[in-house]
Protein backbone atom coordinates (compact mmCIF):
# COMPACT_ATOMS: atom_id res chain seq x y z
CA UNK A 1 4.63 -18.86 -8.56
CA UNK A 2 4.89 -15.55 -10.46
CA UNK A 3 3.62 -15.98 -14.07
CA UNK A 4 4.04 -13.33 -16.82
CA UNK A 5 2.56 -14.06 -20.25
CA UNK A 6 3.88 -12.48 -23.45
CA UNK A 7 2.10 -10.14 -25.32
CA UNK A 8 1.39 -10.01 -29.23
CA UNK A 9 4.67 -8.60 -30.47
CA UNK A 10 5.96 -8.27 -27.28
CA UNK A 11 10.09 -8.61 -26.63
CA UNK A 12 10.78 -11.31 -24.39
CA UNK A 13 13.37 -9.33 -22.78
CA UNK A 14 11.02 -6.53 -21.89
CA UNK A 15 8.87 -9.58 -20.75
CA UNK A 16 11.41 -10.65 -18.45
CA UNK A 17 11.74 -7.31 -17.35
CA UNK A 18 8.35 -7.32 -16.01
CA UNK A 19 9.26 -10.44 -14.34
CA UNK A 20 11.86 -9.64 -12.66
CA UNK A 21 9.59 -6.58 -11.17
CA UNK A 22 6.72 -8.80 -10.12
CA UNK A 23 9.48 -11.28 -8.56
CA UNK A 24 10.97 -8.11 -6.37
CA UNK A 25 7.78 -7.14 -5.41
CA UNK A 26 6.08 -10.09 -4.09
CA UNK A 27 9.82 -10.44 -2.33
CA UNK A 28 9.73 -14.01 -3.86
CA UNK A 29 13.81 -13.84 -4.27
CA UNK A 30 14.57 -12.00 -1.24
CA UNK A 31 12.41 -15.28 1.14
CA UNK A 32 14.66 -17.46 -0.98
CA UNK A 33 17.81 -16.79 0.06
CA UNK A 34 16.71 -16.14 3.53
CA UNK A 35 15.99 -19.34 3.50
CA UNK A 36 19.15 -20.70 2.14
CA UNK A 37 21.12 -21.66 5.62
CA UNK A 38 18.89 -22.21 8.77
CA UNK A 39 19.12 -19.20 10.82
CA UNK A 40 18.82 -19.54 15.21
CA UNK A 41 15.61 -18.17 16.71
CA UNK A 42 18.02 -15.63 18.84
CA UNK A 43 19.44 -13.83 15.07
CA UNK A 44 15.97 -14.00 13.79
CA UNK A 45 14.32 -12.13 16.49
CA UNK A 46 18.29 -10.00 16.70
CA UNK A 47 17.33 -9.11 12.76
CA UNK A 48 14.11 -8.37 13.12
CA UNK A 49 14.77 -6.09 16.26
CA UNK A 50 17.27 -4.34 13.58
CA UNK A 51 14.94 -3.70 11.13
CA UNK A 52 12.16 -2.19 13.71
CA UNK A 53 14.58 -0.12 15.28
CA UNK A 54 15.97 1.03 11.80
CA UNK A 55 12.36 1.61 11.05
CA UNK A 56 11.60 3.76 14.07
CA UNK A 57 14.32 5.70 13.66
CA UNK A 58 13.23 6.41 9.49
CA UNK A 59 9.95 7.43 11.25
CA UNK A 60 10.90 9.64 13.67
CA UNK A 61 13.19 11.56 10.96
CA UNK A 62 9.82 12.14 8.96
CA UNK A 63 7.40 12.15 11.81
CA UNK A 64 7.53 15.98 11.51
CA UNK A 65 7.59 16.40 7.51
């Protein structure tokens, strides 16, 4: 549960700004909605195969850099 308390004379909106930041990074949102419909072992590991080959491919552009 991300928690973000307010600060003396802070703006809540610039609170909730930091909240929304520490929700994105911990990826809170994002394992949310993946978990919104079930999703068959065979497009799981098809996803995930897509993301490691999209991820081999960033670092093999940079590899040299």
């Amino acid at each position: 549960m991300s928690e973000v308390k307010l600060k003396k004379g802070e703006p809540v909106d610039r609170a909730l700004r930091r909240l929304k930041k520490k929700v994105d990074r911990e990826g809170t949102l994002k394992e949310v909605r993946n978990h919104r419909h079930f999703e068959k072992p065979s497009e799981k590991r098809r996803r995930q195969m897509k993301v490691a080959k999209f991820n081999a491919m960033l670092s093999a552009r940079y590899a040299d850099v």
